[in-house]
N, C-alpha and C. Protein backbone atom coordinates (compact mmCIF):
# COMPACT_ATOMS: atom_id res chain seq x y z
N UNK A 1 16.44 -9.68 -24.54
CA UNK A 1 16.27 -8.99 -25.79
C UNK A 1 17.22 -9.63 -26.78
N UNK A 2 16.72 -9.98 -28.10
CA UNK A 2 17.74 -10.72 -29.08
C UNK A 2 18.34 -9.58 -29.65
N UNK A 3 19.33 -9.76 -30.77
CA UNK A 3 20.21 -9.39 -31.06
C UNK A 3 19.46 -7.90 -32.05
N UNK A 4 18.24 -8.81 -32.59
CA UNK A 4 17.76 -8.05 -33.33
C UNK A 4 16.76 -7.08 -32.55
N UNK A 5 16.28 -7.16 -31.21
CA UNK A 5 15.04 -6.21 -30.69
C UNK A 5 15.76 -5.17 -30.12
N UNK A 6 15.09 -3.66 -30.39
CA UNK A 6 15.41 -2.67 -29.74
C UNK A 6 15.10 -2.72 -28.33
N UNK A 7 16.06 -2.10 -27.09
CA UNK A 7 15.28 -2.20 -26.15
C UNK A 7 13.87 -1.49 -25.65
N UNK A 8 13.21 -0.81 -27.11
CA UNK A 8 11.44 -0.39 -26.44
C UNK A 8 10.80 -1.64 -27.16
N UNK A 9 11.34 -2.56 -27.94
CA UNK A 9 10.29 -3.36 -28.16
C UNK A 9 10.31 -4.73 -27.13
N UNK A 10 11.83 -4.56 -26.26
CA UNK A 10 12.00 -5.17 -25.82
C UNK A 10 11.31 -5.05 -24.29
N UNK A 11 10.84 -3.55 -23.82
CA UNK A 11 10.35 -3.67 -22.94
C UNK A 11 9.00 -4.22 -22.09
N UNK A 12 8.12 -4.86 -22.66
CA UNK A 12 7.32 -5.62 -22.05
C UNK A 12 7.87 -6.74 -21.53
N UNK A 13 8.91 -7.18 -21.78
CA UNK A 13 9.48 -8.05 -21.47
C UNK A 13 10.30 -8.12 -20.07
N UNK A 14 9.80 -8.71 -18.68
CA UNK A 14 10.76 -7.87 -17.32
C UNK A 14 12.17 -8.77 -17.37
N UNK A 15 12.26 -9.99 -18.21
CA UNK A 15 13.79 -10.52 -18.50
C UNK A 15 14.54 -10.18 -19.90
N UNK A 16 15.33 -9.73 -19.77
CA UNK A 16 15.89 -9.52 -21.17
C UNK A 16 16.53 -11.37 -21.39
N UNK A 17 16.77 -11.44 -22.98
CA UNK A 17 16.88 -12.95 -23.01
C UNK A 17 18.20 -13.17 -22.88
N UNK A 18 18.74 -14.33 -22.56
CA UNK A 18 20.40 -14.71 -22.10
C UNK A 18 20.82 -13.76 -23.52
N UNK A 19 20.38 -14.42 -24.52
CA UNK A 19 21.41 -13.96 -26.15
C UNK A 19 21.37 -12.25 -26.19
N UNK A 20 20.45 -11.55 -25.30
CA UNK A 20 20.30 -10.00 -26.14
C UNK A 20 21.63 -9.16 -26.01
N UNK A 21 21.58 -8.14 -26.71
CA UNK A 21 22.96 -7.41 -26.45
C UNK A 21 22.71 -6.63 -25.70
N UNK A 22 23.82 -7.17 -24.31
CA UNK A 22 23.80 -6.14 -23.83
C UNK A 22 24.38 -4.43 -23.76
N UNK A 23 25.27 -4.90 -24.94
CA UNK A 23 25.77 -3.27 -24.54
C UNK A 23 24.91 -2.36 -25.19
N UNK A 24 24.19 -2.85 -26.19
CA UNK A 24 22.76 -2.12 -26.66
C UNK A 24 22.18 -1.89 -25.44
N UNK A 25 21.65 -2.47 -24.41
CA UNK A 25 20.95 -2.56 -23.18
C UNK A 25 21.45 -1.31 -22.24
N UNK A 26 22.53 -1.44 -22.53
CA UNK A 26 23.49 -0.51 -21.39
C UNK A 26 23.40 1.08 -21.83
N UNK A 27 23.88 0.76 -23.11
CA UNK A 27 23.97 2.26 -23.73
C UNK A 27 22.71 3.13 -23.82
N UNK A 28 21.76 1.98 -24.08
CA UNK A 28 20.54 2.59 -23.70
C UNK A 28 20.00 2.80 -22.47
N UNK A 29 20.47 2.55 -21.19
CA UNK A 29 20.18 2.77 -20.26
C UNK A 29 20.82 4.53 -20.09
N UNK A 30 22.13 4.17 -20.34
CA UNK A 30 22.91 5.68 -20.03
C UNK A 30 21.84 6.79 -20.96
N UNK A 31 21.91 6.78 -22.25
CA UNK A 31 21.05 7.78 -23.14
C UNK A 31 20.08 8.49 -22.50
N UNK A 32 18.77 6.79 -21.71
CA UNK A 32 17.93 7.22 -20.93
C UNK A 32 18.11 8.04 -19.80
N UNK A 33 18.93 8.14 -19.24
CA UNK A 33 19.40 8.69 -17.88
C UNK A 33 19.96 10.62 -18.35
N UNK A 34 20.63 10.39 -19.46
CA UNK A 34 20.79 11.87 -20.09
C UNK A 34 20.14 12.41 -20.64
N UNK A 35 19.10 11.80 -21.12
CA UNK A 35 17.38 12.12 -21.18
C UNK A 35 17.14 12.63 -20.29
N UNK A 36 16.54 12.47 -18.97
CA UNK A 36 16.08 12.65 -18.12
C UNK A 36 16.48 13.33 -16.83
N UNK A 37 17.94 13.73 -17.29
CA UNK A 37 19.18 14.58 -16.57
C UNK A 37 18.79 16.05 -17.80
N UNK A 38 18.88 15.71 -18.48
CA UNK A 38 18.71 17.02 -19.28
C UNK A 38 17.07 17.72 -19.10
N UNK A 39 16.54 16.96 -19.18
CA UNK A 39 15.13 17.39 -18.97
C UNK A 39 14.74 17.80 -17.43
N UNK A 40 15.45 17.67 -16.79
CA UNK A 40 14.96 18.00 -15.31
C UNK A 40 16.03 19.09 -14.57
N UNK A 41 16.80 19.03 -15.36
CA UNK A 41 18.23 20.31 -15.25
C UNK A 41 19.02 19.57 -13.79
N UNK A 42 19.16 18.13 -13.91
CA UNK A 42 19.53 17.42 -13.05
C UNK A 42 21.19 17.55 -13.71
N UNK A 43 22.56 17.38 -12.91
CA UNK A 43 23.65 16.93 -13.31
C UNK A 43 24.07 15.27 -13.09
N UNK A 44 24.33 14.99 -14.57
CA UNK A 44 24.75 13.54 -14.67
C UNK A 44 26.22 13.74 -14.69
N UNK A 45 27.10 14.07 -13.30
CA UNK A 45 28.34 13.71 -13.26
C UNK A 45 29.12 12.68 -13.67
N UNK A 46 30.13 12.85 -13.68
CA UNK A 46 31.41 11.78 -14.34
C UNK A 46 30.82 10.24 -13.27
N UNK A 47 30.72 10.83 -12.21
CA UNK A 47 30.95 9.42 -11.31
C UNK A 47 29.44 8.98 -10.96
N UNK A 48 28.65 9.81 -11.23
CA UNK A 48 27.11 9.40 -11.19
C UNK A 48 26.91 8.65 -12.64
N UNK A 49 28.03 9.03 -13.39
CA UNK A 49 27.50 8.10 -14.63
C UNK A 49 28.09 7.06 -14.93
N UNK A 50 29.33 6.67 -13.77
CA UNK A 50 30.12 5.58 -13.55
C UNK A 50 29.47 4.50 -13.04
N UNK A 51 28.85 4.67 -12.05
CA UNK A 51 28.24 4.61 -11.07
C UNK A 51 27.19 3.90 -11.48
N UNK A 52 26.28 4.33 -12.89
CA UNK A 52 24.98 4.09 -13.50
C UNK A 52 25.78 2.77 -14.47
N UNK A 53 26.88 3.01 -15.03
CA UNK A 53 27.11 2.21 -15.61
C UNK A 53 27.78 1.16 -15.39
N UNK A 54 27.95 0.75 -13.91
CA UNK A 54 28.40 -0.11 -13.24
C UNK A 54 27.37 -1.10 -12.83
N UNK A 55 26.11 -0.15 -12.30
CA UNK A 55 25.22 -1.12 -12.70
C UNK A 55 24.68 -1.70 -13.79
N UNK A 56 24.62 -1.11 -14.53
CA UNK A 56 24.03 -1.36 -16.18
C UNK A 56 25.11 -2.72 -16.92
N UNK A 57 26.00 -2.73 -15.95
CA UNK A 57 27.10 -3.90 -16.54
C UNK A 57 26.01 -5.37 -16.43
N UNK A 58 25.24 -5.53 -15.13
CA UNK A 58 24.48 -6.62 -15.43
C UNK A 58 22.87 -6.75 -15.50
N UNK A 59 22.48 -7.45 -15.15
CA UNK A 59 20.65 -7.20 -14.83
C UNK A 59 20.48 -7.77 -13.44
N UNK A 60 21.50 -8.28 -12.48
CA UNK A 60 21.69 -8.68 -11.50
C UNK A 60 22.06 -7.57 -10.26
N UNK A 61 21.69 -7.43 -9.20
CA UNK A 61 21.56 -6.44 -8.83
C UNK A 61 23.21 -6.33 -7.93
N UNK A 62 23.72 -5.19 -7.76
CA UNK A 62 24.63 -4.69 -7.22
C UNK A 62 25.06 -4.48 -6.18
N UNK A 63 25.46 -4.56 -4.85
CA UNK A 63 25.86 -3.84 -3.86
C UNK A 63 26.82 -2.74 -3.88
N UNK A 64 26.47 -2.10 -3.43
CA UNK A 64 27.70 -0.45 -3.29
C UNK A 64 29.18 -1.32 -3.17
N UNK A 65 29.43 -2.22 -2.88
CA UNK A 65 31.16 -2.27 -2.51
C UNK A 65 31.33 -3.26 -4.07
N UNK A 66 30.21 -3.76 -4.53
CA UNK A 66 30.26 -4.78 -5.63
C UNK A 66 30.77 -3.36 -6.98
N UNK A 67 30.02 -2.71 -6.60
CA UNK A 67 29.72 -1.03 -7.57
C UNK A 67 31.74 -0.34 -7.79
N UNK A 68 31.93 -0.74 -6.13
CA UNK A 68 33.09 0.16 -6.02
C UNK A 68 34.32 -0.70 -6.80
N UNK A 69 33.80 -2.11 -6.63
CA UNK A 69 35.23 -2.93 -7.35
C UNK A 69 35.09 -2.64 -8.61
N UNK A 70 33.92 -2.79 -9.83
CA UNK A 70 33.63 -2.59 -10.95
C UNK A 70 34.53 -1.30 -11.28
N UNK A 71 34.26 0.13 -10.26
CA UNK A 71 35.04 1.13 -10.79
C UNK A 71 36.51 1.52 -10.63
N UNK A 72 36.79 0.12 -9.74
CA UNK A 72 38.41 0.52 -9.35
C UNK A 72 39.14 0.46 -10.51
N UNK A 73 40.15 0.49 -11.43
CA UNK A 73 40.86 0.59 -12.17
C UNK A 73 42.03 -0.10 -11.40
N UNK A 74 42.79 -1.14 -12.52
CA UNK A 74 43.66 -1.73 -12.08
C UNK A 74 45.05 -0.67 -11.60
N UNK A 75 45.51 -0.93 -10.25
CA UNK A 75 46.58 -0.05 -9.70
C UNK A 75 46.31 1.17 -9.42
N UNK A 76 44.97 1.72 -9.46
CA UNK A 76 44.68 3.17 -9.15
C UNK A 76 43.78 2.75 -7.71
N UNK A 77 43.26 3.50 -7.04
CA UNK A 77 42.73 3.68 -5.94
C UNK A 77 41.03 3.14 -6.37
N UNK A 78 40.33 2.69 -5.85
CA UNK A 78 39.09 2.74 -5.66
C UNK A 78 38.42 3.80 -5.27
N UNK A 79 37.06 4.53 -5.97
CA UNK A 79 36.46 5.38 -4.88
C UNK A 79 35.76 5.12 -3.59
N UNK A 80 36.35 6.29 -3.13
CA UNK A 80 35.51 6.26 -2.05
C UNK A 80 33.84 5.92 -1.14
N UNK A 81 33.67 5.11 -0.57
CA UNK A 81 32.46 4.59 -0.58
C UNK A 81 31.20 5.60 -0.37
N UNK A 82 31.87 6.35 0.56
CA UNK A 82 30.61 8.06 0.29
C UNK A 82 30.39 8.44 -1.30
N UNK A 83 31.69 8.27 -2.08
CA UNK A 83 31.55 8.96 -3.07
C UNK A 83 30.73 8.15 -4.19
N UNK A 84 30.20 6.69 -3.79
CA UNK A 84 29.53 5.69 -4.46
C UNK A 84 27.85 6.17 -3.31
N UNK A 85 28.25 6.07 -2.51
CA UNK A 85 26.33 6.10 -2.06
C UNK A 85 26.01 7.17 -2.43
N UNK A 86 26.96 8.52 -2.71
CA UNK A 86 26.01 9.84 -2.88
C UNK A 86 25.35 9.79 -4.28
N UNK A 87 26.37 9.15 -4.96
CA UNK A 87 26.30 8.77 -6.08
C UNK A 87 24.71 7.91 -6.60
N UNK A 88 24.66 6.66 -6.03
CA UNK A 88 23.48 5.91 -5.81
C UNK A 88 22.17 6.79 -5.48
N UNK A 89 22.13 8.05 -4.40
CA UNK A 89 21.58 8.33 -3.67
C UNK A 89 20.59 9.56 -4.72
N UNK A 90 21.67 10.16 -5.91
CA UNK A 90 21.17 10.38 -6.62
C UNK A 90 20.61 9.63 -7.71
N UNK A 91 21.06 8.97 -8.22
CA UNK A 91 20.49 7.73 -9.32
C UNK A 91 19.05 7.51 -8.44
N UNK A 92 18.73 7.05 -7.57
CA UNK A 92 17.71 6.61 -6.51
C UNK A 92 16.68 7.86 -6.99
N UNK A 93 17.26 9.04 -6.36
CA UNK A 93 15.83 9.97 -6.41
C UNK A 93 15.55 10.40 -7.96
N UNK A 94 16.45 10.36 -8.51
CA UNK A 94 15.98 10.34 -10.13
C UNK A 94 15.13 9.26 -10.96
N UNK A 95 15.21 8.27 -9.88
CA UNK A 95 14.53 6.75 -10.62
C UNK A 95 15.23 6.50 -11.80
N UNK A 96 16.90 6.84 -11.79
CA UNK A 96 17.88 6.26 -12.58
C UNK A 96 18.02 4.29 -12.05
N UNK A 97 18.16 4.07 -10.62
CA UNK A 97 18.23 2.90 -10.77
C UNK A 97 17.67 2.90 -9.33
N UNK A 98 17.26 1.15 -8.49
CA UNK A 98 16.08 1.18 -7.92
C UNK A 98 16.99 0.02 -6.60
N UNK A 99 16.83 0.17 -5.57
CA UNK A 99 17.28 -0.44 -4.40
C UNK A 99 16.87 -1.71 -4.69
N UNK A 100 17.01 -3.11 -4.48
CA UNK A 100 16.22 -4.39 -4.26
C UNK A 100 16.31 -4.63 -2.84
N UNK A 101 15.43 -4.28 -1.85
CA UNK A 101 15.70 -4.16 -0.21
C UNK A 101 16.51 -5.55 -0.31
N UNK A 102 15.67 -6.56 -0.72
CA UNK A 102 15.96 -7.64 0.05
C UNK A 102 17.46 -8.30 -0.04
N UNK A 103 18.12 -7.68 -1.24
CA UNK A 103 19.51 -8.06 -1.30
C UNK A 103 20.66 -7.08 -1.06
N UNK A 104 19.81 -6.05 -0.43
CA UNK A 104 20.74 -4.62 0.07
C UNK A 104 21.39 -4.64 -1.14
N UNK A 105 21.00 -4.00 -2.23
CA UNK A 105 21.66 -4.17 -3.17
C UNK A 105 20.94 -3.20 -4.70
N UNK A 106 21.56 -2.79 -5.51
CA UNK A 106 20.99 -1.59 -6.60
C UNK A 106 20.61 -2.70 -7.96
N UNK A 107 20.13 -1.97 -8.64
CA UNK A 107 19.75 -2.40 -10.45
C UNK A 107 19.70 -1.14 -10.89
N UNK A 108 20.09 -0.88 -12.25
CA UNK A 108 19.92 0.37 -13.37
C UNK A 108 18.53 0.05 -13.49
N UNK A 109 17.77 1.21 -13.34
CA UNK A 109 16.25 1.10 -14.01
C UNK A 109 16.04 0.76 -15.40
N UNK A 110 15.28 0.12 -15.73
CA UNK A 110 14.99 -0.57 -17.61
C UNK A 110 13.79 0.38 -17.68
N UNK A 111 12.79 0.80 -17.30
CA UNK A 111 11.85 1.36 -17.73
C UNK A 111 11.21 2.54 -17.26
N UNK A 112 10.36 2.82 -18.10
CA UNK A 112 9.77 4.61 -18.12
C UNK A 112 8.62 4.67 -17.07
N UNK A 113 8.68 5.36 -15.82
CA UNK A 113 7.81 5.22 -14.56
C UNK A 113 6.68 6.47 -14.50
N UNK A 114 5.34 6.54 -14.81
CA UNK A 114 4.65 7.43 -14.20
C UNK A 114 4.41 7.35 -12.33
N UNK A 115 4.76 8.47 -12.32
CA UNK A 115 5.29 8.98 -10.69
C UNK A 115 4.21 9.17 -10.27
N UNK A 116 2.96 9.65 -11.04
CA UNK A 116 1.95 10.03 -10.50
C UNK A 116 0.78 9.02 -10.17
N UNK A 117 0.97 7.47 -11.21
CA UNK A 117 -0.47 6.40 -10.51
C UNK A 117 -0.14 6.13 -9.67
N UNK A 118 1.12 6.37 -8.77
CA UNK A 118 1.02 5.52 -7.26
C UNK A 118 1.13 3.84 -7.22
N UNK A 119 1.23 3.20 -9.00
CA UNK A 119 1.20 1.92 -9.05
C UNK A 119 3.28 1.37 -8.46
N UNK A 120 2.74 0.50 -7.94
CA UNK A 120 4.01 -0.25 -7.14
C UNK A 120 5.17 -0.80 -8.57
N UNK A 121 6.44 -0.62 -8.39
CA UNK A 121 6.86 -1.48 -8.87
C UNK A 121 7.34 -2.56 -8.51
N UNK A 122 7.27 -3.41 -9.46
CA UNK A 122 7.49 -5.31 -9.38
C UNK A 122 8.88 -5.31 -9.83
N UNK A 123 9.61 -6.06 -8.73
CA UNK A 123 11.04 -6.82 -9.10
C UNK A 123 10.60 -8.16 -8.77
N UNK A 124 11.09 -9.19 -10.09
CA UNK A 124 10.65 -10.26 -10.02
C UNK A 124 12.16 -10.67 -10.49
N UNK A 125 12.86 -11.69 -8.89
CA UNK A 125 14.20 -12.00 -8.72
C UNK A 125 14.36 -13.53 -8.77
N UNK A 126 14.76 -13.74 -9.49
CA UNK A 126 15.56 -14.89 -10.50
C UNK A 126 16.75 -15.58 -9.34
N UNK A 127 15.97 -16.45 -8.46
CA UNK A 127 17.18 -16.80 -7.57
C UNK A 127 18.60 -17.97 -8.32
N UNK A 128 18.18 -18.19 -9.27
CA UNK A 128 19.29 -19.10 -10.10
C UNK A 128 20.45 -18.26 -10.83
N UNK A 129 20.25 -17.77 -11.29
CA UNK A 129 20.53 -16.28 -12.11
C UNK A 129 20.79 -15.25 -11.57
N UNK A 130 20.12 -14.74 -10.71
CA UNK A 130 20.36 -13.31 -9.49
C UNK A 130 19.87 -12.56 -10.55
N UNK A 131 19.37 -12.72 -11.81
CA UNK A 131 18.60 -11.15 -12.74
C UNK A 131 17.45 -11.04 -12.16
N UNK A 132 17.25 -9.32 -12.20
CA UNK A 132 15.98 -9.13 -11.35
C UNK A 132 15.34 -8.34 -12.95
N UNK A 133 14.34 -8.47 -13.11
CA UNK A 133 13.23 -8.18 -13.62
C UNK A 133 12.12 -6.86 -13.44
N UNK A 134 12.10 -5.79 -13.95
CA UNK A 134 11.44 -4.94 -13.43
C UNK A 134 10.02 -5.30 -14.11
N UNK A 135 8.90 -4.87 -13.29
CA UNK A 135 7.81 -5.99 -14.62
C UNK A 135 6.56 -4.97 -14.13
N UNK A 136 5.85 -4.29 -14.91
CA UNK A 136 4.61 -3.27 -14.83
C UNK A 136 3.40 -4.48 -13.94
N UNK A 137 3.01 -3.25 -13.14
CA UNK A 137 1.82 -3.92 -12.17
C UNK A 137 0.70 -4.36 -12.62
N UNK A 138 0.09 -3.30 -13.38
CA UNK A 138 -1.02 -3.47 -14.23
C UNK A 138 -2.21 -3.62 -13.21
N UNK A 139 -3.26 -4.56 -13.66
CA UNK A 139 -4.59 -4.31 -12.53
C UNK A 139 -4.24 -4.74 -11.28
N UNK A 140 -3.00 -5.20 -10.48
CA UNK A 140 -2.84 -5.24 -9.46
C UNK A 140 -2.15 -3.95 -9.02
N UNK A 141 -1.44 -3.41 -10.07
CA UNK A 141 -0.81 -2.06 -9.49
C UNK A 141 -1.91 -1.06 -9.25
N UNK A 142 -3.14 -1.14 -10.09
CA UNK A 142 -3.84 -0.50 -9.84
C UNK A 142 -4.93 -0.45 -8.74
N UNK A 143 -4.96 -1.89 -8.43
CA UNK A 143 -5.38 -2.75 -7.22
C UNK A 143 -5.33 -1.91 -6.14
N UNK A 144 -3.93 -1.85 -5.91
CA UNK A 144 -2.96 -1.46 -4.91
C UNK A 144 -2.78 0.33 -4.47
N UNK A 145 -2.76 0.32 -5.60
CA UNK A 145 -3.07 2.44 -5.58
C UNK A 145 -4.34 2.40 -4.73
N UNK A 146 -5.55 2.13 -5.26
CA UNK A 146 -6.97 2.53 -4.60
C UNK A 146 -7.30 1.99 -3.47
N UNK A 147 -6.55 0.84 -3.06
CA UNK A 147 -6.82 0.10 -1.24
C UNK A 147 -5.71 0.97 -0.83
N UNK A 148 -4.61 1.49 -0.82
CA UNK A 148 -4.05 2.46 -0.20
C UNK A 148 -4.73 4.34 -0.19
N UNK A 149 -5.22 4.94 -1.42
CA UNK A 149 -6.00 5.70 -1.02
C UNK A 149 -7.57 5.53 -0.03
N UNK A 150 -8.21 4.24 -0.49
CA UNK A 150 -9.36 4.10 0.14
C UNK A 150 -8.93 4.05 1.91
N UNK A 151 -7.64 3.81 2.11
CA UNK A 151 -7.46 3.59 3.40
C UNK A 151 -6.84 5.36 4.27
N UNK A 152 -6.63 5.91 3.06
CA UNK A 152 -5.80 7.68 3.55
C UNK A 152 -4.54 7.34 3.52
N UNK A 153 -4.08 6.48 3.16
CA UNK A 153 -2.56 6.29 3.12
C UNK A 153 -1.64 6.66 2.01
N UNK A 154 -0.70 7.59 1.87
CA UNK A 154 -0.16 7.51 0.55
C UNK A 154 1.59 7.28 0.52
N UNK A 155 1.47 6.08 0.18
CA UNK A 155 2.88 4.86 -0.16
C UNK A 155 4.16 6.47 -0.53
N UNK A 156 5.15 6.02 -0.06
CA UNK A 156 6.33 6.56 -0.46
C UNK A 156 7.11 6.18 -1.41
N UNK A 157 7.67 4.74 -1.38
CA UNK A 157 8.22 4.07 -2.36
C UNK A 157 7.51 2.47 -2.64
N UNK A 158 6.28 2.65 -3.46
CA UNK A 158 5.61 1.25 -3.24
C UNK A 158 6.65 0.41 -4.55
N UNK A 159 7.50 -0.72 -3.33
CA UNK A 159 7.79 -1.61 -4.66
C UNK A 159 7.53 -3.03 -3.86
N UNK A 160 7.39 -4.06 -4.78
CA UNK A 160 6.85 -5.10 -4.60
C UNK A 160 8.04 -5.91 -4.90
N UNK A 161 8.64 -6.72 -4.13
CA UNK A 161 9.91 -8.10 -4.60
C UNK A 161 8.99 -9.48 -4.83
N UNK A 162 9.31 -9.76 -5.49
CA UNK A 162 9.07 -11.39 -5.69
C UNK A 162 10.33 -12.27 -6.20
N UNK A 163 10.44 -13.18 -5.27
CA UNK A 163 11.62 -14.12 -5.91
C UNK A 163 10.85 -15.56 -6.53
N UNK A 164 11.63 -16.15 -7.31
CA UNK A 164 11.25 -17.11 -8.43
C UNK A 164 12.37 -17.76 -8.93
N UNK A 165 11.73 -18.36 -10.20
CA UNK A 165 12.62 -18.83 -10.99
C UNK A 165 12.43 -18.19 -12.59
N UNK A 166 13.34 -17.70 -13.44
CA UNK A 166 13.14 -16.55 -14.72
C UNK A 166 12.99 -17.87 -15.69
N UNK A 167 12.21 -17.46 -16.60
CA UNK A 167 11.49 -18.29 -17.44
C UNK A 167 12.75 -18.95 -18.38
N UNK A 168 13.76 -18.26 -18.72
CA UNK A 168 15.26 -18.81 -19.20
C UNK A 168 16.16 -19.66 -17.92
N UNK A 169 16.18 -19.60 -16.90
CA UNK A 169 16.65 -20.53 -15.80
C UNK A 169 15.55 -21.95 -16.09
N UNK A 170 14.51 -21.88 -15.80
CA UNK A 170 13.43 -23.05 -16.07
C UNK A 170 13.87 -23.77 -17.37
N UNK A 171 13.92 -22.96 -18.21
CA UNK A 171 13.92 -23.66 -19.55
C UNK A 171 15.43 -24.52 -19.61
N UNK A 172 16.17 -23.36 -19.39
CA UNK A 172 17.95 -24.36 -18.97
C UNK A 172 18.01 -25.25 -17.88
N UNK A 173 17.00 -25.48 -16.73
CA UNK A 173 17.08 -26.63 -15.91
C UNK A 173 16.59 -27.61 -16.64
N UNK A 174 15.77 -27.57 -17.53
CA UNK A 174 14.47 -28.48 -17.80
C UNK A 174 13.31 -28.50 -16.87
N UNK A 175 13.14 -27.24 -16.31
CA UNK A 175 11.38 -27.25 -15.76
C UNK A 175 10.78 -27.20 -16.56
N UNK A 176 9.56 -27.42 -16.26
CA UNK A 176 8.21 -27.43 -17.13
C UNK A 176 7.31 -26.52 -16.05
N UNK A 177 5.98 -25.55 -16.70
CA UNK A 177 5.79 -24.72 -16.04
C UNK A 177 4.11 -26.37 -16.39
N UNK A 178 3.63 -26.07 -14.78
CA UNK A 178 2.57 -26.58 -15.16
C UNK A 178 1.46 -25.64 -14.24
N UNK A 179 -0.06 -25.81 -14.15
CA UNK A 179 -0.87 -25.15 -14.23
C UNK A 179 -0.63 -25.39 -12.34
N UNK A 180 -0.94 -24.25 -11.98
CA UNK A 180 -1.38 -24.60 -10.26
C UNK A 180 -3.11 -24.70 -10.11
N UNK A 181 -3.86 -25.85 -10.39
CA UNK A 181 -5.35 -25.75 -9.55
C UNK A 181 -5.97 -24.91 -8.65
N UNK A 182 -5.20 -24.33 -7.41
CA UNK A 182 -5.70 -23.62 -7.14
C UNK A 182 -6.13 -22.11 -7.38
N UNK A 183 -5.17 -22.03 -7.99
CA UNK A 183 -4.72 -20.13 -8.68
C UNK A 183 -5.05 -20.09 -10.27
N UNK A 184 -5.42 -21.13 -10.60
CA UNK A 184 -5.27 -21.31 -12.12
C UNK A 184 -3.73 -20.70 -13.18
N UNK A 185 -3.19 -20.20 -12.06
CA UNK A 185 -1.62 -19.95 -12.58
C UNK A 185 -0.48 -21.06 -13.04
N UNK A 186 0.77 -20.85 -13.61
CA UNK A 186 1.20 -21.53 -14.23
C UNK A 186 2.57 -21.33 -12.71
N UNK A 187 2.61 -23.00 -12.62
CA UNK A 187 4.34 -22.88 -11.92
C UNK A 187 5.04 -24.05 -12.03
N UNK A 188 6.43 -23.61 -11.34
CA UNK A 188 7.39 -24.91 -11.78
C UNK A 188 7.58 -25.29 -11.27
């Protein structure tokens, strides 16, 4: 997101851009979260909102002990690591911020989730960079809803990882995206 885009105009976008601000990014993450703490008569504690904003420090995803150094304060104690997963554990069921299995590891959620299409979400992970990308399914999410009902199955947490390269890593290597023949897709 540049300096000048809000982050809703910024959200179609699943990379925010190297230049955007992030503490615009951040602050708007927290707002969102007290949004949605207030509206659900959920409590956004001191350390659940530490916690949120520890992740919100990058777009790269977190581990709980990565979480716990962010909140140590120089010469004071670190919290306690229960007191970081319970923490997480709520962010999690609020869809404040979202596990990335594959790097045992958290992200602050960027975007607004209907709970009810059953569509998967996409993390699309930036192995140069480590930013993960939250990115709407669209006709594959919808794909994906109706071969899981057509089958009687109904998904618990459908999310989808994909690792890559983020269209700002490519451009700073000097890739070039070219067409793949078989997929008619574009890669590098």
């Amino acid at each position: 997101m540049t300096a000048a885009m809000t982050p809703a105009a910024a959200s179609n976008a699943a990379f925010a851009a190297p230049d955007h601000d992030h503490r615009l990014c951040a602050r708007s993450t927290l707002a969102r979260a007290e949004a949605i703490c207030a509206a659900r008569g959920a409590r956004l504690t001191d350390i659940r909102r530490r916690v949120l904003s520890a992740l919100a420090q990058s777009h790269a995803p977190a581990g709980a002990y990565d979480v716990i150094e962010r909140l140590a304060e120089p010469g004071g104690r670190p919290p306690a690591p229960i007191t970081v997963y319970r923490a997480l554990d709520f962010l999690l069921a609020h869809g404040l911020a979202h596990r990335i299995e594959s790097r045992n590891a958290y992200v602050a959620c960027s975007r607004e989730h209907d709970d009810e299409d059953g569509a998967p979400t996409v993390f699309l992970i930036c192995e140069h960079c480590g930013a993960v990308g939250e990115a709407e399914a669209g006709d594959f999410g919808a794909a994906l809803a109706a071969l899981a009902r057509s089958s009687g199955f109904t998904p618990r947490a459908p999310v989808i990882e994909v690792t890559g390269e983020c269209a700002h890593c490519r451009a700073a290597h000097g890739h070039a995206e070219r067409p793949d023949h078989r997929t008619g897709t574009s890669v590098s």
